[in-house]
Protein backbone atom coordinates (compact mmCIF):
# COMPACT_ATOMS: atom_id res chain seq x y z
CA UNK A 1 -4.05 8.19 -14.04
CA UNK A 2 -1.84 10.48 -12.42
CA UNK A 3 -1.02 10.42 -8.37
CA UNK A 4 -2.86 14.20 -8.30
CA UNK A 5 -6.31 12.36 -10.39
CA UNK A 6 -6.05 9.98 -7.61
CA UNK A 7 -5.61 11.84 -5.03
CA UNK A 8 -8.35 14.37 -5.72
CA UNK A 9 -11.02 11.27 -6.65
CA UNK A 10 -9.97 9.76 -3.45
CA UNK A 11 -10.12 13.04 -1.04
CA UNK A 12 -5.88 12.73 0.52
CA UNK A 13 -3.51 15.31 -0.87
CA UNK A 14 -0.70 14.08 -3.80
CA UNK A 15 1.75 13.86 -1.20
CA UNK A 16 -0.38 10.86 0.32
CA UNK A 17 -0.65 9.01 -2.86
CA UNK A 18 3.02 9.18 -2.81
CA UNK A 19 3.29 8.12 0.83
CA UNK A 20 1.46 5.00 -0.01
CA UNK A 21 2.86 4.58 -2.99
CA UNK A 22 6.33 4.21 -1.63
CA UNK A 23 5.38 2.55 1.52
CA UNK A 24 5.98 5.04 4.01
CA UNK A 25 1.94 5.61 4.99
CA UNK A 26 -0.14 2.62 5.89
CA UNK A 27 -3.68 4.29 4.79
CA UNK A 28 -6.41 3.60 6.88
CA UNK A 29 -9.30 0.99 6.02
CA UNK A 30 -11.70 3.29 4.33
CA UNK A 31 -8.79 4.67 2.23
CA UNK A 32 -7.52 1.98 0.96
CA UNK A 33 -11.21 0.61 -0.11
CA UNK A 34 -11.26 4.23 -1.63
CA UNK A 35 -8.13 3.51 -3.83
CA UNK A 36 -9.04 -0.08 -4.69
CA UNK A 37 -11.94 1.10 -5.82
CA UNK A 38 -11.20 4.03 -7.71
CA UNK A 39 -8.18 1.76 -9.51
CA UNK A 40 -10.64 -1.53 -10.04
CA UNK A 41 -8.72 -3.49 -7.33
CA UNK A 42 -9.16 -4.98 -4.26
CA UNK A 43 -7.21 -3.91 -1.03
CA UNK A 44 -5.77 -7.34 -0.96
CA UNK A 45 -3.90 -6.87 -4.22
CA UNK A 46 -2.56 -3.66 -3.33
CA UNK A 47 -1.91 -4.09 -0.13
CA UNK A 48 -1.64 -7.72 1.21
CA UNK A 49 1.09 -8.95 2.48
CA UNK A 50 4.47 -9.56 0.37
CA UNK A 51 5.71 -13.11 0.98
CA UNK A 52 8.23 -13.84 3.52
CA UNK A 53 10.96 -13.95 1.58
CA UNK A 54 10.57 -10.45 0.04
CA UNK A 55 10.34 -8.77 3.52
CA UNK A 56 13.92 -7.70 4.89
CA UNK A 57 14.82 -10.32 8.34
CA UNK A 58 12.21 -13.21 7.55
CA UNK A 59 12.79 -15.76 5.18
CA UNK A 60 16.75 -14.78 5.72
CA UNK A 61 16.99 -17.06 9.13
CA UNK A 62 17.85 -14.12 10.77
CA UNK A 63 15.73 -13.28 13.86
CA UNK A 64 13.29 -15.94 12.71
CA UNK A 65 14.14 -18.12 15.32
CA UNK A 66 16.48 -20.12 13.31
């Protein structure tokens, strides 16, 4: 599927696809359900949290409170 199929199925332009895609848009609730959906996901897996130690200043000690 490409980001445009998605987009159109989903009602956002491309360019928001590729926002969320990249992480630079956090989609709203019923938008994310939309894209779960349409890709046979939940909202969870796409977008639950990554574990601290992928996620730049936690898991590192710094600013952690360590």
């Amino acid at each position: 599927m490409t980001q445009a199929e998605l987009a159109g199925d989903v009602g956002v332009t491309r360019q928001t696809v590729v926002a969320v895609e990249a992480g630079d848009y956090a989609p709203s609730v019923y938008l994310a359900l939309a894209i779960a959906q349409r890709l046979g996901s939940s909202v969870e897996n796409l977008f639950g949290e990554q574990s601290a130690a992928d996620r730049p200043g936690l898991g590192d000690g710094v600013g952690a409170g360590a």
